[in-house]
Protein backbone atom coordinates (compact mmCIF):
# COMPACT_ATOMS: atom_id res chain seq x y z
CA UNK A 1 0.00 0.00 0.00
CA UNK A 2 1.34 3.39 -0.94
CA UNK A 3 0.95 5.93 1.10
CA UNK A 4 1.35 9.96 1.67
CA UNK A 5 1.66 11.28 5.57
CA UNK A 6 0.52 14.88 6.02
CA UNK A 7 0.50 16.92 9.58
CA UNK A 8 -0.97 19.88 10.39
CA UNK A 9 -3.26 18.87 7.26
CA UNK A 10 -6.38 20.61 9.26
CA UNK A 11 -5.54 24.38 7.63
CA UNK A 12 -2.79 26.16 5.90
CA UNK A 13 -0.26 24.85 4.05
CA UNK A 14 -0.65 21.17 5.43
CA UNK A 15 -4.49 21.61 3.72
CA UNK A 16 -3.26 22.72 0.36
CA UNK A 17 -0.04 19.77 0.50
CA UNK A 18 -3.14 17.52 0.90
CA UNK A 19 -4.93 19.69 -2.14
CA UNK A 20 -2.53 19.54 -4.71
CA UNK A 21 -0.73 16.08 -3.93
CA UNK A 22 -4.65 14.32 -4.65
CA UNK A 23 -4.71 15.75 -7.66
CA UNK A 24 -1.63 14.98 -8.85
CA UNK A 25 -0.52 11.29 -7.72
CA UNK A 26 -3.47 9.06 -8.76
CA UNK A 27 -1.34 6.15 -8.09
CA UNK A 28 -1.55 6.98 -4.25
CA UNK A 29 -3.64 4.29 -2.00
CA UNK A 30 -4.49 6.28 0.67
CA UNK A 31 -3.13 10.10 2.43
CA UNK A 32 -3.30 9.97 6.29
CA UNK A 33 -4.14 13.46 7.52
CA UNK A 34 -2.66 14.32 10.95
CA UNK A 35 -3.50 16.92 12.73
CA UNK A 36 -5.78 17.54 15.96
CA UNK A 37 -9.19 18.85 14.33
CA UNK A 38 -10.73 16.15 13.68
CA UNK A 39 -13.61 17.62 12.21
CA UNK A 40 -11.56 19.93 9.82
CA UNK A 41 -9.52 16.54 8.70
CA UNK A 42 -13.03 14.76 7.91
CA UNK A 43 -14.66 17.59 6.38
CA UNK A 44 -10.65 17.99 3.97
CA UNK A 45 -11.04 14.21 3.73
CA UNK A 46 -14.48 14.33 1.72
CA UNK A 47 -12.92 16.67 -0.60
CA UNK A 48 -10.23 14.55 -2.00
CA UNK A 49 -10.71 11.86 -4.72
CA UNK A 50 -7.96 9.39 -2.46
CA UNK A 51 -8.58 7.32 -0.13
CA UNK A 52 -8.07 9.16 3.12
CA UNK A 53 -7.38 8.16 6.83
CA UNK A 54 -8.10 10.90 9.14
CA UNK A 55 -5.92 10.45 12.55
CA UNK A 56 -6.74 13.19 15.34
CA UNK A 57 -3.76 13.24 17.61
CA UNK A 58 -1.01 15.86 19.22
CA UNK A 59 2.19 14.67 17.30
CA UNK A 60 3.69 16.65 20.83
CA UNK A 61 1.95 13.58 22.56
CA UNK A 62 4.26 10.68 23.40
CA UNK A 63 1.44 8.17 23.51
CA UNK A 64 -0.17 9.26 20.43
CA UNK A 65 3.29 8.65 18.13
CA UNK A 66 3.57 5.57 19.91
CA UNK A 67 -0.01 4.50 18.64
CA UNK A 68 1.06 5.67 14.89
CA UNK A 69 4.06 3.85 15.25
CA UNK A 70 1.78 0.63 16.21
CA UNK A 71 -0.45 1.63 13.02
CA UNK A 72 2.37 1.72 11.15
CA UNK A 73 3.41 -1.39 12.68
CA UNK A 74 0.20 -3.15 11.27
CA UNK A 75 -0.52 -2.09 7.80
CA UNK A 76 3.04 -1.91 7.05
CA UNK A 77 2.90 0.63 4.13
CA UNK A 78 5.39 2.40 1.31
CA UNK A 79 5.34 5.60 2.76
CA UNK A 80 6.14 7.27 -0.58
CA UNK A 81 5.89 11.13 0.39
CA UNK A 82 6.01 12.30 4.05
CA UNK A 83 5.43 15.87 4.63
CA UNK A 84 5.88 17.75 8.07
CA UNK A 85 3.37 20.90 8.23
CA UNK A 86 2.29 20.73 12.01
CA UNK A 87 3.78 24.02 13.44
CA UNK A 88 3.34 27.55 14.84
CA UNK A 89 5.31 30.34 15.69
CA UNK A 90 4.85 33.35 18.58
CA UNK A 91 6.38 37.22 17.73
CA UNK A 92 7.48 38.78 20.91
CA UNK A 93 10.82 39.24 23.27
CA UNK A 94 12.09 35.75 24.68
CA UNK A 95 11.26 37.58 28.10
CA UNK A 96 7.68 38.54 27.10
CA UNK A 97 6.65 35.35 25.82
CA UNK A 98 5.48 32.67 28.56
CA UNK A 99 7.95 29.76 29.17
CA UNK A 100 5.51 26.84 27.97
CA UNK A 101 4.66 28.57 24.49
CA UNK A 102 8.18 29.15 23.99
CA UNK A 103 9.04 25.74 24.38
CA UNK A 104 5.88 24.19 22.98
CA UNK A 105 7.50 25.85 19.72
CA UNK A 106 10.45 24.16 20.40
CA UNK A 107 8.54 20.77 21.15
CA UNK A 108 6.03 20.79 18.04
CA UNK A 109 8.79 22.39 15.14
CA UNK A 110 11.72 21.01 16.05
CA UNK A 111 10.98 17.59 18.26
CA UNK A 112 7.75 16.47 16.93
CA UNK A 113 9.19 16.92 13.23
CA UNK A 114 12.07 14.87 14.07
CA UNK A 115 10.39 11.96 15.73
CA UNK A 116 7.74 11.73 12.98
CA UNK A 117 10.90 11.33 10.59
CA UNK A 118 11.96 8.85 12.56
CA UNK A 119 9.43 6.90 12.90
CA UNK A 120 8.12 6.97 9.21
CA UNK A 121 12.01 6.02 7.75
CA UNK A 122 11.72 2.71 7.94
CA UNK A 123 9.00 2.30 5.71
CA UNK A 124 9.82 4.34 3.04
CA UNK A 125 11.94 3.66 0.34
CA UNK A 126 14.11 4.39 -2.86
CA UNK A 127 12.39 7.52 -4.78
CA UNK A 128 10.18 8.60 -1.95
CA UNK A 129 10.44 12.00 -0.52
CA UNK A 130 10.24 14.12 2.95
CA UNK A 131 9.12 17.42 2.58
CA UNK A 132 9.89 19.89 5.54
CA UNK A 133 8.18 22.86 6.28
CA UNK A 134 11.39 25.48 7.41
CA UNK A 135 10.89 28.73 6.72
CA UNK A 136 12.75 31.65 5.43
CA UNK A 137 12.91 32.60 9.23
CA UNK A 138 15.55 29.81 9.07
CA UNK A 139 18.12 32.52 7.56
CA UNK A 140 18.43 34.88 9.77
CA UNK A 141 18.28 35.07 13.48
CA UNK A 142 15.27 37.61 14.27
CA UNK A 143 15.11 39.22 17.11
CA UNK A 144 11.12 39.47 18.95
CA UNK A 145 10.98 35.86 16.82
CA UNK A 146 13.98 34.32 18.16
CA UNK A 147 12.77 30.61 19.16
CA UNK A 148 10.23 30.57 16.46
CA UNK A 149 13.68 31.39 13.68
CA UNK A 150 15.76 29.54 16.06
CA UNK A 151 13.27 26.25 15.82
CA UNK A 152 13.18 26.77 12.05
CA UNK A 153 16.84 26.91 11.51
CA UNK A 154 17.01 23.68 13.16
CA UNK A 155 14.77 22.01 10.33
CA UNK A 156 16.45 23.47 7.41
CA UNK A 157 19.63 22.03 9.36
CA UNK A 158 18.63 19.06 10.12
CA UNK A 159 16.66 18.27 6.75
CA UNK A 160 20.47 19.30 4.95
CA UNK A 161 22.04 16.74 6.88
CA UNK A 162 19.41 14.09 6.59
CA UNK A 163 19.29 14.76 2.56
CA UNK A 164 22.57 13.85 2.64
CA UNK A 165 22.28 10.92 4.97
CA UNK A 166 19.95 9.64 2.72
CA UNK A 167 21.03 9.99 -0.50
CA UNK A 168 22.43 6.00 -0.97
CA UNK A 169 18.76 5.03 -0.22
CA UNK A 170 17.49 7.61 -3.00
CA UNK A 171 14.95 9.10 -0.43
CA UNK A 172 15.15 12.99 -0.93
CA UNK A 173 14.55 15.38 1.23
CA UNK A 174 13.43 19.27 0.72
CA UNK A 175 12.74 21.91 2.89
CA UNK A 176 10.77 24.29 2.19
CA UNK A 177 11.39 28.15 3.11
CA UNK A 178 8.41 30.83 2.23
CA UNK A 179 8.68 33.79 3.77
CA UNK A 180 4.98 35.41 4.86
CA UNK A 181 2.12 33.24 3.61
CA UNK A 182 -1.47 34.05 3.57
CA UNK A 183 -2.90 31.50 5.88
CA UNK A 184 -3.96 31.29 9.86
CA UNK A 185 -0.50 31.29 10.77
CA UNK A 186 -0.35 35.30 11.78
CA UNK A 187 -3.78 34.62 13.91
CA UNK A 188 -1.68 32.91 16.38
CA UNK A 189 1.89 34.64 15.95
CA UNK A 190 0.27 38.09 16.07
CA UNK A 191 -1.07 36.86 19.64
CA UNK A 192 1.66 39.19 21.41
CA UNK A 193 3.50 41.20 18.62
CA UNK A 194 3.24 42.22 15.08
CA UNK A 195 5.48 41.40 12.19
CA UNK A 196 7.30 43.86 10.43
CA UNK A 197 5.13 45.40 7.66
CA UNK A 198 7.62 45.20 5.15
CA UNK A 199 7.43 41.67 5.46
CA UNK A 200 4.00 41.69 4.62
CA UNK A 201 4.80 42.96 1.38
CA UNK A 202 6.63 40.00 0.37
CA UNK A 203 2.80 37.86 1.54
CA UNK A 204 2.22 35.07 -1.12
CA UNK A 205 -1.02 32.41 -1.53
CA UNK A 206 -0.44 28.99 0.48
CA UNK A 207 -1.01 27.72 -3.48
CA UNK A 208 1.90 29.42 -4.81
CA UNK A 209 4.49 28.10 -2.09
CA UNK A 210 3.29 24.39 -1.63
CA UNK A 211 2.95 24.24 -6.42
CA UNK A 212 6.83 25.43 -6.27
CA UNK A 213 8.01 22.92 -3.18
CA UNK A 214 6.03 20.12 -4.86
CA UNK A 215 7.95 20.67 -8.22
CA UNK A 216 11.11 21.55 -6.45
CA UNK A 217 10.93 17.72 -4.23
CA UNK A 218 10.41 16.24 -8.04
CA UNK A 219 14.06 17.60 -9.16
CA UNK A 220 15.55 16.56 -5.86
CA UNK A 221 15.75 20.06 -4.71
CA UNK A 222 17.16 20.16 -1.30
CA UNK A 223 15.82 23.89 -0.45
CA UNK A 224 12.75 25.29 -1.78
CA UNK A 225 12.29 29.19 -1.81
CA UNK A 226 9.25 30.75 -3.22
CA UNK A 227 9.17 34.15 -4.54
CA UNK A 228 12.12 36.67 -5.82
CA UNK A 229 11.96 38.89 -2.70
CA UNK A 230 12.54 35.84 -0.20
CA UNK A 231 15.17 33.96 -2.99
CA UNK A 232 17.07 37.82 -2.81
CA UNK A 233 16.66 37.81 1.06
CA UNK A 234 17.95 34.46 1.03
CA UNK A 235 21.04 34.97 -1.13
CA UNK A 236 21.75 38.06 0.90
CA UNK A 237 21.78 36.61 4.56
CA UNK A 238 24.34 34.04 2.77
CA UNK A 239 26.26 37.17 1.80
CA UNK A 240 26.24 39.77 4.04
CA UNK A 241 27.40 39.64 7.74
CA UNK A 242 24.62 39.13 10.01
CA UNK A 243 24.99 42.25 11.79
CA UNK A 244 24.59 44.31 9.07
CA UNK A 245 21.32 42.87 8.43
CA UNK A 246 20.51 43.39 11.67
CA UNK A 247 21.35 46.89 11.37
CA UNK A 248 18.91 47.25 8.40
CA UNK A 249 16.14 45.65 10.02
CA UNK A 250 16.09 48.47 12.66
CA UNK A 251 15.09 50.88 9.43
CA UNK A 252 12.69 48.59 8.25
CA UNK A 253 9.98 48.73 11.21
């Protein structure tokens, strides 16, 4: 049985992974949607011509990864595309921000993704694909988003390093690095701060960034970066000393 894993398929760009990958792979058995709304999973599920297995669960939650991995276990699938949405960042100073959201950012984006990996490896195989979701956060160190950037330059790190861990078993990995994207993501990171407007600017459709990350897995990408402003942003923070970014940022508030 062939199989696609999505979390934090509920909204966003988890939703629109489980969107686009339906309509193109009709050779897919079934896509298990992971994420903890169950009802926006079911009511996702109905929409898609595949097969779908909705699984509510915390991917935080220790006993709920062990029941996956039991699941797993059992129907002993091809996981042929695995892709790690479930996520969240907070804006604010590291001494604003309470203790248990900063590390439940930690926990979710940096653990969570990691153990899912994990777990799924074994049963995937040569020409299947992991799909990260970094961001272009990952660049940069950012001050009033420091764990949130911090978490996410963990994943494009870590995703590198697996890539090339994984290259003999021809299982590629990509992570993918938007910068803003229109989706529910700012309803919670807005909670305590706001972003910096010109950052809005650079806003693009959930669409746009999951059409480019699915084409850039195909060619074995091992970064994906949608849009010219965040590519540019991207090439600079490789270029320029981080401190005289940082001094930039100050004008750009």
């Amino acid at each position: 049985m062939n199989i696609t894993i999505i979390t934090g398929a509920s909204s966003g760009i988890g939703q629109e992974f489980a969107l686009q990958l339906d309509s193109l792979f009709h050779n897919m058995d079934e896509i298990w949607l992971i994420a903890r709304r169950k009802e926006r999973l079911t009511e996702l599920s109905l929409a898609l011509h595949t097969k779908c297995r909705v699984i509510d669960m915390d991917v935080t939650n220790s006993a709920s990864m062990n029941q996956l991995s039991e699941l797993l276990a059992v129907s002993k699938p091809q996981i042929r595309m695995l892709v790690n949405c479930a996520g969240f960042g907070l804006m604010g100073a590291v001494e604003k921000l309470s203790l248990e959201e900063q590390l439940g950012m930690i926990r979710l984006n940096c653990e969570a993704l990691t153990e899912m990996t994990y777990r799924c490896l074994p049963y995937m195989r040569g020409g299947s694909r992991i799909i990260q979701m970094a961001s272009s956060a990952a660049f940069l160190p950012q001050a009033n988003f420091a764990v949130y950037a911090a978490s996410k330059s963990y994943v494009l790190s870590f995703s590198r390093a697996l890539g090339q861990e994984l290259k003999k078993r021809k299982i590629y990995v990509t992570s993918v690095c938007p910068g803003p994207v229109d989706t529910e993501f700012f309803d919670i990171a807005e909670k305590y701060g706001k972003t910096l407007s010109v950052k809005k600017l650079t806003m693009v459709s959930a669409d746009k960034v999951v059409k480019k990350a699915i084409r850039d897995s195909r060619e074995k990408k091992d970064i994906s970066v949608c849009g010219l402003p965040i590519q540019a942003f991207h090439v600079l923070t490789s270029l320029l000393p981080h401190s005289v970014i940082f001094h930039i940022m100050k004008f750009c508030k």
